[in-house]
C-alpha atoms as a PDB file:
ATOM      1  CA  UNK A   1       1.772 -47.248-100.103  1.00  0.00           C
ATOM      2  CA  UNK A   2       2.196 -47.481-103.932  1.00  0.00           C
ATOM      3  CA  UNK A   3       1.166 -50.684-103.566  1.00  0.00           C
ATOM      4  CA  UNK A   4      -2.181 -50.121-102.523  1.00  0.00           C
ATOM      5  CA  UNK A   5      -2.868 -47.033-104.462  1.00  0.00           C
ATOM      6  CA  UNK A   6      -2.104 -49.621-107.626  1.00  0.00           C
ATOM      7  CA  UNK A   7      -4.770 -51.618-106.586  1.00  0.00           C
ATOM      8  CA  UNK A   8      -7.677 -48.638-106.840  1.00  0.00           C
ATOM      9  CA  UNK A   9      -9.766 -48.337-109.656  1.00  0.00           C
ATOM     10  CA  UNK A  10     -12.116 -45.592-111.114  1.00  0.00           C
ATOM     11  CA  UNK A  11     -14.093 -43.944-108.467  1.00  0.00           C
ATOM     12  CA  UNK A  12     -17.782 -44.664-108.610  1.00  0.00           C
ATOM     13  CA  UNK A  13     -20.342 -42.964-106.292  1.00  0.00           C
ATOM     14  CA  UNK A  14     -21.308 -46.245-104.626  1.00  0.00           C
ATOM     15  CA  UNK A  15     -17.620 -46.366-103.688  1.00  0.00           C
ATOM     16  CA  UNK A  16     -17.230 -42.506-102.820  1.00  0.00           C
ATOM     17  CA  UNK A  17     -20.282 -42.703-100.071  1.00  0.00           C
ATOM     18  CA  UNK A  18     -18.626 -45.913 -98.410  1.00  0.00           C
ATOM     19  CA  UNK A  19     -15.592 -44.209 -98.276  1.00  0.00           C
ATOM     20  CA  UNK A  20     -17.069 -40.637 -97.072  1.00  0.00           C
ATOM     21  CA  UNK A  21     -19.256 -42.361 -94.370  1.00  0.00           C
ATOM     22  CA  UNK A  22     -16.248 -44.389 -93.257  1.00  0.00           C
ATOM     23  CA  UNK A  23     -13.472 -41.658 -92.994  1.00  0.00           C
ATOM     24  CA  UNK A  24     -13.729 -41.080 -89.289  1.00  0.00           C
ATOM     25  CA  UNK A  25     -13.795 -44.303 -88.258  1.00  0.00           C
ATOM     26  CA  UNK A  26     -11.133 -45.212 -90.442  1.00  0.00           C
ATOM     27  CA  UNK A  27      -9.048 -42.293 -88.663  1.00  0.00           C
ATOM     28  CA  UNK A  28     -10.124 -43.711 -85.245  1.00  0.00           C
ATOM     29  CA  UNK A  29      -8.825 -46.906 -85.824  1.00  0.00           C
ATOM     30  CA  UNK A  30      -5.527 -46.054 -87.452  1.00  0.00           C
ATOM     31  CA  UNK A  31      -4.707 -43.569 -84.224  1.00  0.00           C
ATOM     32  CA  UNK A  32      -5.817 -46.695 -82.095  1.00  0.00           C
ATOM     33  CA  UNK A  33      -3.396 -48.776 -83.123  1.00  0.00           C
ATOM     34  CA  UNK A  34      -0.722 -45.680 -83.556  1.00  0.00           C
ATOM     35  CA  UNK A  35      -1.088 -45.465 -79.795  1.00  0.00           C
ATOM     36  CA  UNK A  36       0.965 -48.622 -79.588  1.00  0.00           C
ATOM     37  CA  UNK A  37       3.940 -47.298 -81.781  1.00  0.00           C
ATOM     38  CA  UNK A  38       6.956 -45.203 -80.634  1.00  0.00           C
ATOM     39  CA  UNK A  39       6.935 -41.367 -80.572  1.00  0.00           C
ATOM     40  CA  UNK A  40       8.932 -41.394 -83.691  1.00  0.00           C
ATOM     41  CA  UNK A  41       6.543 -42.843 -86.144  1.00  0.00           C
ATOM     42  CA  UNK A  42       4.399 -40.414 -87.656  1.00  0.00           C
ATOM     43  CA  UNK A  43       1.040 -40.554 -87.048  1.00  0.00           C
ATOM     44  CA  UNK A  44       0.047 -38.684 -90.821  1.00  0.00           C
ATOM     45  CA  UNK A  45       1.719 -41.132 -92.609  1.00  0.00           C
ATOM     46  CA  UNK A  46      -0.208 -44.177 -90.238  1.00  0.00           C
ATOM     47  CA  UNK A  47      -3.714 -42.483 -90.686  1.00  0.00           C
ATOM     48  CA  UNK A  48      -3.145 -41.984 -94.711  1.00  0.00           C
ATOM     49  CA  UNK A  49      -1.991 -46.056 -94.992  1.00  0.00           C
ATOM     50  CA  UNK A  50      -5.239 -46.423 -92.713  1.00  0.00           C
ATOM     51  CA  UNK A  51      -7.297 -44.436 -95.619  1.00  0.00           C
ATOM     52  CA  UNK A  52      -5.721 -46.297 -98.505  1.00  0.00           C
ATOM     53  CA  UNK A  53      -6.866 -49.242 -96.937  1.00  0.00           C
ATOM     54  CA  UNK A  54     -10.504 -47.779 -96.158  1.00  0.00           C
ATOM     55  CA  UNK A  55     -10.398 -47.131-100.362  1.00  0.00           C
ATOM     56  CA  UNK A  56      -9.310 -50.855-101.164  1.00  0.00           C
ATOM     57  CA  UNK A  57     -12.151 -52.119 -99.091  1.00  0.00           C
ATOM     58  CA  UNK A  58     -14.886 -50.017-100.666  1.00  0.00           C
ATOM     59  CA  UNK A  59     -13.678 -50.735-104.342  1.00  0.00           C
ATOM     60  CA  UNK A  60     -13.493 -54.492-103.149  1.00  0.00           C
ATOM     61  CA  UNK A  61     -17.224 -54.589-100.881  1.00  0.00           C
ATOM     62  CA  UNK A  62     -19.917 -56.819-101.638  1.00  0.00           C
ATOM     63  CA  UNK A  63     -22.845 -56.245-100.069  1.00  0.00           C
ATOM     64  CA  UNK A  64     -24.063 -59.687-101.221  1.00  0.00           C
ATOM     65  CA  UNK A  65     -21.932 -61.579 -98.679  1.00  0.00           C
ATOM     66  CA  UNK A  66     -23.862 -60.291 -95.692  1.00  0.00           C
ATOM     67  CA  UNK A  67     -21.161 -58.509 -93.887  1.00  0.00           C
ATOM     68  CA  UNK A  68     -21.699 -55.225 -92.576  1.00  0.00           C
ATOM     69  CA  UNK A  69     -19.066 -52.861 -94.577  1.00  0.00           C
ATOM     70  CA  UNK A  70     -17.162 -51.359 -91.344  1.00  0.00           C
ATOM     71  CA  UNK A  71     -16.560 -55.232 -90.720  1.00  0.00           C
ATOM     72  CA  UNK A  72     -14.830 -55.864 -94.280  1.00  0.00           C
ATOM     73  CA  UNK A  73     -13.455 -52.353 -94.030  1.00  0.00           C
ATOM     74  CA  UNK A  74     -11.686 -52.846 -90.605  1.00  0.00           C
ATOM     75  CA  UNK A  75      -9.708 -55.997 -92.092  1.00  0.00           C
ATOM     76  CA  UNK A  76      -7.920 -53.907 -94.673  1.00  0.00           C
ATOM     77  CA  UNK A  77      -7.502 -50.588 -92.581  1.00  0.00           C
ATOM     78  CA  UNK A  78      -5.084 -52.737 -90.375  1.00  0.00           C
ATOM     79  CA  UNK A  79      -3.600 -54.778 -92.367  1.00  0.00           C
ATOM     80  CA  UNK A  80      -2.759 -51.290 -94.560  1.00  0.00           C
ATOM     81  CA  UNK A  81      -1.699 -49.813 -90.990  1.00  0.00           C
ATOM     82  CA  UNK A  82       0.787 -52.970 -90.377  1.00  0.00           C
ATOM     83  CA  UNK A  83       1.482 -52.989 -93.774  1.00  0.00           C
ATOM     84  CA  UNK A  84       3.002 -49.492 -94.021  1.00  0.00           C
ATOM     85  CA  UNK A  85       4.926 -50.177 -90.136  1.00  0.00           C
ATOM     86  CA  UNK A  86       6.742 -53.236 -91.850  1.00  0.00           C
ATOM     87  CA  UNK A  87       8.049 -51.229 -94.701  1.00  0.00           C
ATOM     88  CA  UNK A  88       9.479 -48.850 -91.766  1.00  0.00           C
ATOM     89  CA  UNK A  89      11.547 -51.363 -90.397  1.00  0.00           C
ATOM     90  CA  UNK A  90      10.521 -50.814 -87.479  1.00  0.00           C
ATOM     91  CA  UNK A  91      12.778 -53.123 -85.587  1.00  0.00           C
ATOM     92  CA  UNK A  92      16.518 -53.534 -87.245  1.00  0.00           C
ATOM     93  CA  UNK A  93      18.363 -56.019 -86.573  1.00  0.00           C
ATOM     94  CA  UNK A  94      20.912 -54.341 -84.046  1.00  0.00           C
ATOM     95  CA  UNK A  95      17.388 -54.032 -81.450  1.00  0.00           C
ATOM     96  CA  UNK A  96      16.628 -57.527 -82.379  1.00  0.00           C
ATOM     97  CA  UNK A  97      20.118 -59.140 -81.247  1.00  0.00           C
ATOM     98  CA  UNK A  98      20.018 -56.588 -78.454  1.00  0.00           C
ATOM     99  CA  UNK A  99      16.416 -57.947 -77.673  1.00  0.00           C
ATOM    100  CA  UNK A 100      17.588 -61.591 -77.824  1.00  0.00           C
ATOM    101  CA  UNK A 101      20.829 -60.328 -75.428  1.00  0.00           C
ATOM    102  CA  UNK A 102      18.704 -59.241 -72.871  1.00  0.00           C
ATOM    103  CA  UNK A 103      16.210 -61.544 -72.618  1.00  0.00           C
ATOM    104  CA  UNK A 104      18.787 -64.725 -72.314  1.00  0.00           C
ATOM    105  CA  UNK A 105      20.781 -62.156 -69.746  1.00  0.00           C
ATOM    106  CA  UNK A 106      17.252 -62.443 -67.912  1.00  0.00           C
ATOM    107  CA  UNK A 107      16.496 -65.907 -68.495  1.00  0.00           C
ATOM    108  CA  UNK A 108      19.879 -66.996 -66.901  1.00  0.00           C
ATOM    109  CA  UNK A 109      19.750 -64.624 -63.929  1.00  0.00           C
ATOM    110  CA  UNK A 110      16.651 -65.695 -62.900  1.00  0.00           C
ATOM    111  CA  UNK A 111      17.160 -69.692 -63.820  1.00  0.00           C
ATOM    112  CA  UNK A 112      20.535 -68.866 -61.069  1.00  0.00           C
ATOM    113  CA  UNK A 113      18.828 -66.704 -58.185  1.00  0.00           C
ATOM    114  CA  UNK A 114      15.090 -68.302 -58.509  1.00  0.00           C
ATOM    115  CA  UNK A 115      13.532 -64.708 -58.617  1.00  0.00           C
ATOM    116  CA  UNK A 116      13.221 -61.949 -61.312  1.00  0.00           C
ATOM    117  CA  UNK A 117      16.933 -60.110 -61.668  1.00  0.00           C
ATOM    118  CA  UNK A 118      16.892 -56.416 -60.705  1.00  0.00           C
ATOM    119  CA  UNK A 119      17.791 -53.790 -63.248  1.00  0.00           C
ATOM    120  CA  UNK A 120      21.035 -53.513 -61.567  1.00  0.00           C
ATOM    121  CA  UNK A 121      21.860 -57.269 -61.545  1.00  0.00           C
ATOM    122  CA  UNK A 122      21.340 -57.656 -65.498  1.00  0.00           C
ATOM    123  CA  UNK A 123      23.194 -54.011 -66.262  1.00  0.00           C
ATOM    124  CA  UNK A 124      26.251 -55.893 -64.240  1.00  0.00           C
ATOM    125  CA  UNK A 125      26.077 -58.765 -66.417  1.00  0.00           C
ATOM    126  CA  UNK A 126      25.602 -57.373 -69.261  1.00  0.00           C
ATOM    127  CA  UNK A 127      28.804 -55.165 -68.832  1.00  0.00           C
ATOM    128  CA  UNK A 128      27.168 -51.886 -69.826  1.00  0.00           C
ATOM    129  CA  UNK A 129      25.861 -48.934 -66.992  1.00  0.00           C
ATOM    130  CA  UNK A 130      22.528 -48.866 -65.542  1.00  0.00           C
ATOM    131  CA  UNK A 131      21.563 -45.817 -67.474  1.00  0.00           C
ATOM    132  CA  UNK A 132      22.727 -47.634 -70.986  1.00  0.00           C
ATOM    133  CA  UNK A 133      20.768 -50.582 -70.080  1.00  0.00           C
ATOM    134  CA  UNK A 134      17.610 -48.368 -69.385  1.00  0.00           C
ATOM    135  CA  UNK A 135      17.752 -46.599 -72.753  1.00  0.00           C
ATOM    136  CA  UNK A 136      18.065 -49.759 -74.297  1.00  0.00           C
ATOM    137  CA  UNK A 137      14.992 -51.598 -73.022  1.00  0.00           C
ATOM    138  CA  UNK A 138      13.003 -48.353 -74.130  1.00  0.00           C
ATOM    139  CA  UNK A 139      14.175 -48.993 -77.641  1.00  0.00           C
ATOM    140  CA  UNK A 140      12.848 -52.278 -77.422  1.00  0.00           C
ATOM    141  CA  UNK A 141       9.250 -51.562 -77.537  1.00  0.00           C
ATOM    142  CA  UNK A 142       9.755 -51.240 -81.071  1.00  0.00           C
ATOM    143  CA  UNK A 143       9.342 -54.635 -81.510  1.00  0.00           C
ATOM    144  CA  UNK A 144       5.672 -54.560 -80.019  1.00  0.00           C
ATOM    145  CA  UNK A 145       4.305 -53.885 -83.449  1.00  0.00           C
ATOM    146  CA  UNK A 146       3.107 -56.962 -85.242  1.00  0.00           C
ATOM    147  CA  UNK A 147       5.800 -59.378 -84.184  1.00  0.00           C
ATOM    148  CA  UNK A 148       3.854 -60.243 -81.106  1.00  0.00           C
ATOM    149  CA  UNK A 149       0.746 -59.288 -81.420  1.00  0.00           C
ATOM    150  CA  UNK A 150      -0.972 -62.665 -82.393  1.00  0.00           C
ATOM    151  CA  UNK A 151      -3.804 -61.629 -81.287  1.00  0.00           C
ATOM    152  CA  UNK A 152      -4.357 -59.087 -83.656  1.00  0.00           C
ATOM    153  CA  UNK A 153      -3.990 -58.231 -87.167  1.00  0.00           C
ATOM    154  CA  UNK A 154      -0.120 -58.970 -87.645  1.00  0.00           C
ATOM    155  CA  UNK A 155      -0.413 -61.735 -90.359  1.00  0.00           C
ATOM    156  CA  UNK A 156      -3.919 -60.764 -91.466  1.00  0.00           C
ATOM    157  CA  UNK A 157      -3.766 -60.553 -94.922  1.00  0.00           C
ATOM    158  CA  UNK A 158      -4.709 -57.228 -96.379  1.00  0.00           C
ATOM    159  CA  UNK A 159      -5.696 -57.864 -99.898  1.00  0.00           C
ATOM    160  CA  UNK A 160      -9.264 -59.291-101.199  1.00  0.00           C
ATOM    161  CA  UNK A 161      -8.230 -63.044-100.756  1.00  0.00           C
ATOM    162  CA  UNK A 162      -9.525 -64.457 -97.348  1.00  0.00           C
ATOM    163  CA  UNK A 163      -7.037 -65.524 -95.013  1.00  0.00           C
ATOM    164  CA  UNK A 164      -5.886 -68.904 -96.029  1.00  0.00           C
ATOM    165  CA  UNK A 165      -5.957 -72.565 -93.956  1.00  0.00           C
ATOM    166  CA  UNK A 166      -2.077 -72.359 -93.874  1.00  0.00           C
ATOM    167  CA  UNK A 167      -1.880 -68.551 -92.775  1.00  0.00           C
ATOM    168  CA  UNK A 168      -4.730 -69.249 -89.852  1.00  0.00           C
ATOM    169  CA  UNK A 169      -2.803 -72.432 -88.317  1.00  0.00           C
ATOM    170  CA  UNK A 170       0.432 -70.532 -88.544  1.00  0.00           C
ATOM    171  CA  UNK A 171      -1.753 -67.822 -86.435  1.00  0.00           C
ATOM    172  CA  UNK A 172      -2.852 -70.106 -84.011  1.00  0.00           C
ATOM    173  CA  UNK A 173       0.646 -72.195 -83.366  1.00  0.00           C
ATOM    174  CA  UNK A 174       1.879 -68.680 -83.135  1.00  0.00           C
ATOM    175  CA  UNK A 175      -0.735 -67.567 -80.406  1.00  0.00           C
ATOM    176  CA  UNK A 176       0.493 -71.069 -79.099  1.00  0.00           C
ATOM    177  CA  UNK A 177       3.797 -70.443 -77.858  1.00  0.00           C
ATOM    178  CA  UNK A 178       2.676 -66.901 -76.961  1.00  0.00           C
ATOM    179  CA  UNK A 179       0.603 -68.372 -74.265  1.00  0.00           C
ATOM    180  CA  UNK A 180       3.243 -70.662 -72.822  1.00  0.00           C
ATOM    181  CA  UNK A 181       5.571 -68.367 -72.497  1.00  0.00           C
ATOM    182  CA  UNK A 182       3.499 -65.758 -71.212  1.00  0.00           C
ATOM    183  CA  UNK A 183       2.851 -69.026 -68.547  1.00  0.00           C
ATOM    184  CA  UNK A 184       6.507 -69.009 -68.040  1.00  0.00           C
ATOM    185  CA  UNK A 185       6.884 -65.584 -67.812  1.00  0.00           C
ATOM    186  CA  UNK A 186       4.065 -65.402 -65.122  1.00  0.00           C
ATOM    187  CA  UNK A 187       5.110 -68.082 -62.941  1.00  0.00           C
ATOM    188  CA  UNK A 188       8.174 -65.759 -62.080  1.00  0.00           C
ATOM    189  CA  UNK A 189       7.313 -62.370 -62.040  1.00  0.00           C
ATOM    190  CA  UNK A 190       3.699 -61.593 -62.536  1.00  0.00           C
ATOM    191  CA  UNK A 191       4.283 -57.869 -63.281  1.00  0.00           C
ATOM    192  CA  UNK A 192       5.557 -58.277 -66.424  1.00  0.00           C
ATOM    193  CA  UNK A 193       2.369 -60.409 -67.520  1.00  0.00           C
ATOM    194  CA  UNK A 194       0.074 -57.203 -65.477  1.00  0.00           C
ATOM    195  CA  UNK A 195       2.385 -54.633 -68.004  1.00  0.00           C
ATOM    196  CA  UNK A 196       1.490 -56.649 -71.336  1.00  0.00           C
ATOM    197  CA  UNK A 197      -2.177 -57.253 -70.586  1.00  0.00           C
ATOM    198  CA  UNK A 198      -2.325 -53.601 -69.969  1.00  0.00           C
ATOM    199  CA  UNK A 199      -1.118 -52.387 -72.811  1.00  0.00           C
ATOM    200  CA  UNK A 200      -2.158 -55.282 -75.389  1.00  0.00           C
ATOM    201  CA  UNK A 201      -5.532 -56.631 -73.864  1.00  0.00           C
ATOM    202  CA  UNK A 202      -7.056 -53.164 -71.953  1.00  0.00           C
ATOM    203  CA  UNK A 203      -4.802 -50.803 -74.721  1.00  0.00           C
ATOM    204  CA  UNK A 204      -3.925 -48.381 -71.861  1.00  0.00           C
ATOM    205  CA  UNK A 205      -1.132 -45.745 -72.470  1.00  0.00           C
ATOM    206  CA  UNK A 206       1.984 -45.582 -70.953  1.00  0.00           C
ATOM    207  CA  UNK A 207       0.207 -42.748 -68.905  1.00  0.00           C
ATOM    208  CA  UNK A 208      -2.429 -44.970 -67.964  1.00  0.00           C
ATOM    209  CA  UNK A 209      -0.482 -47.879 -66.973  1.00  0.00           C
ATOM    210  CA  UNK A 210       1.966 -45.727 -64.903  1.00  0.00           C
ATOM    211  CA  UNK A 211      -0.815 -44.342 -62.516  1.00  0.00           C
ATOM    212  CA  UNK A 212      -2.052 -48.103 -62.446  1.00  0.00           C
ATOM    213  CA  UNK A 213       1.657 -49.203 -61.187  1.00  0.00           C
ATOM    214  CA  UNK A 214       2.747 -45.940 -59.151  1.00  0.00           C
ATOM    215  CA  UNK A 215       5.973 -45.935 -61.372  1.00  0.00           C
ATOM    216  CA  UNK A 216       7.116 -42.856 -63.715  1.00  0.00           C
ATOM    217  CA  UNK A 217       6.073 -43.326 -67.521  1.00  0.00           C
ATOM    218  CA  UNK A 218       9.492 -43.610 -68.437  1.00  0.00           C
ATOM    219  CA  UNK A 219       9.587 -46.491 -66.171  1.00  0.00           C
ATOM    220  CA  UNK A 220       6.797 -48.387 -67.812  1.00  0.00           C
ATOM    221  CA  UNK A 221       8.496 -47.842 -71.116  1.00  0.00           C
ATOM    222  CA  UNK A 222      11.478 -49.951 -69.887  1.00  0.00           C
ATOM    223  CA  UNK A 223       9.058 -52.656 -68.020  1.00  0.00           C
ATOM    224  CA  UNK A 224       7.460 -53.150 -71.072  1.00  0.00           C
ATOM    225  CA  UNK A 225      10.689 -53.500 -73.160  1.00  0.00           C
ATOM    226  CA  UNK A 226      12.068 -55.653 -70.709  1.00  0.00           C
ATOM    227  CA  UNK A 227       8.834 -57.993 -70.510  1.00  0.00           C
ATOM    228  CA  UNK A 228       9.548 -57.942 -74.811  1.00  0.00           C
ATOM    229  CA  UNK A 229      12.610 -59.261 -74.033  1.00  0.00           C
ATOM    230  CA  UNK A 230      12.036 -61.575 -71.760  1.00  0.00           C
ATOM    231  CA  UNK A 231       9.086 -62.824 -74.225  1.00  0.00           C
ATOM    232  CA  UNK A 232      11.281 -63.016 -77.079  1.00  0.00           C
ATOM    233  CA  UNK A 233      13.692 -65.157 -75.096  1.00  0.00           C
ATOM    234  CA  UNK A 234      11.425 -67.605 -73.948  1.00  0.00           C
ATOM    235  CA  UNK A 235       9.824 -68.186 -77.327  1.00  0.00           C
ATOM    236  CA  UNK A 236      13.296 -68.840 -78.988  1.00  0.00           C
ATOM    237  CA  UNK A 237      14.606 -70.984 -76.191  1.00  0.00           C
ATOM    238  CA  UNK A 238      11.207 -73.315 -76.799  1.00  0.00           C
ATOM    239  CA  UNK A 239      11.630 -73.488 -80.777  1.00  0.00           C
ATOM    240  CA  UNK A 240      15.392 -74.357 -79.968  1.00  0.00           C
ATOM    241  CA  UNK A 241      14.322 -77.013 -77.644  1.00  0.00           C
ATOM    242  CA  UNK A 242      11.540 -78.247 -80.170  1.00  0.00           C
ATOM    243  CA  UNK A 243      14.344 -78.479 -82.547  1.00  0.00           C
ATOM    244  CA  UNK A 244      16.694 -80.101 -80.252  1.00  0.00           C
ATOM    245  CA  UNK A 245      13.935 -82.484 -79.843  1.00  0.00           C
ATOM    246  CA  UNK A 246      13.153 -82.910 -83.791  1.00  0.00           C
ATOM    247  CA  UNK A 247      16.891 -83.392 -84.118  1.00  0.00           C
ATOM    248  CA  UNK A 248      17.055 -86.676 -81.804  1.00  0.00           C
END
């Protein structure tokens, strides 16, 4: 958050009404996105990166582009938000290989039976109990913020600079393999695809989504990690076939 606060220069009243009309909605939108984080991340410190970032884009407005301010505001509110959940590191590297683990666990259990693997099935071949396993696909909803959320704000810049022709077709070949293997995904068990829309597309809670699915919202916790997984898994097992294919 240094960072930012480097960035702001003497307060002028132009500046100090933008930012005084804007301070709810700059609240609103940091707790929206909050909503998608674990417990454990503190919502303060999300709301005052959200505010830092509602200051950067009054001092940098210009009402001479034609864009309504809340617009130009948003931009830099999340990109402060993401900004201040990559410095948390919010995904180390132990839930990442245990993310990759899992989701190749999945990939071959289903590529053996022809159906999605019960929790049971992939606990067994993964060597560990079925309570272990559970607690470890709720830690891997850590990895829903910004590393797969191409459809949002996770590579939007959140300086003055537009975003650049290079950072929008990265974007979009992201978004890309997103969709195919959300296609994959789908083709096999459609209620991982129904968990993700919910919580990405319609931003339900876990609360939400577990009255939409009958299940406990413990249990949508570890659907959702498990459909992270299995996401993860079929986007790396593409880029190592593209590779394979480069490689020829």
């Amino acid at each position: 958050m240094k960072a930012y606060a480097a960035q702001i220069r003497r307060p002028s009243p132009e500046r100090d009404r933008l930012i005084a009309e804007n301070v709810d909605a700059a609240r609103r939108i940091s707790l929206r996105m909050a909503r998608r984080c674990p417990d454990w991340i503190s919502r303060e410190d999300l709301v005052a990166a959200g505010m830092l970032g509602l200051t950067e884009a009054a001092e940098r407005y210009d009402d001479s582009r034609n864009e309504p301010f809340i617009a130009f505001a948003e931009k830099r509110i999340r990109g402060a938000v993401l900004d201040e959940l990559r410095r948390g590191d919010i995904m180390p590297r132990r839930v990442r290989q245990m993310a990759r683990k899992i989701g190749a666990t999945i990939q071959q259990l289903e590529h053996a039976t022809g159906a999605p693997p019960s929790d049971e099935q992939v606990a067994d071949k993964l060597g560990v109990t079925l309570d272990d396993y559970r607690a470890n696909l709720e830690q891997l909803v850590h990895v829903t913020v910004g590393a797969l959320e191409g459809n949002d704000e996770a590579s939007l810049p959140s300086g003055p600079d537009a975003e650049s022709p290079e950072d929008a077709a990265g974007k979009r070949e992201a978004m890309t393999k997103v969709r195919a293997a959300l296609g994959r995904i789908g083709a096999v068990d459609q209620r991982d695809i129904l968990i993700l829309s919910l919580y990405y597309n319609d931003e339900l809670t876990y609360s939400e989504i577990a009255q939409v699915l009958g299940v406990t919202t413990s249990r949508v916790c570890q659907l959702h990690g498990r459909a992270i997984a299995r996401l993860r898994a079929e986007i790396e097992k593409a880029d190592g076939a593209t590779a394979d294919d480069e490689a020829a």
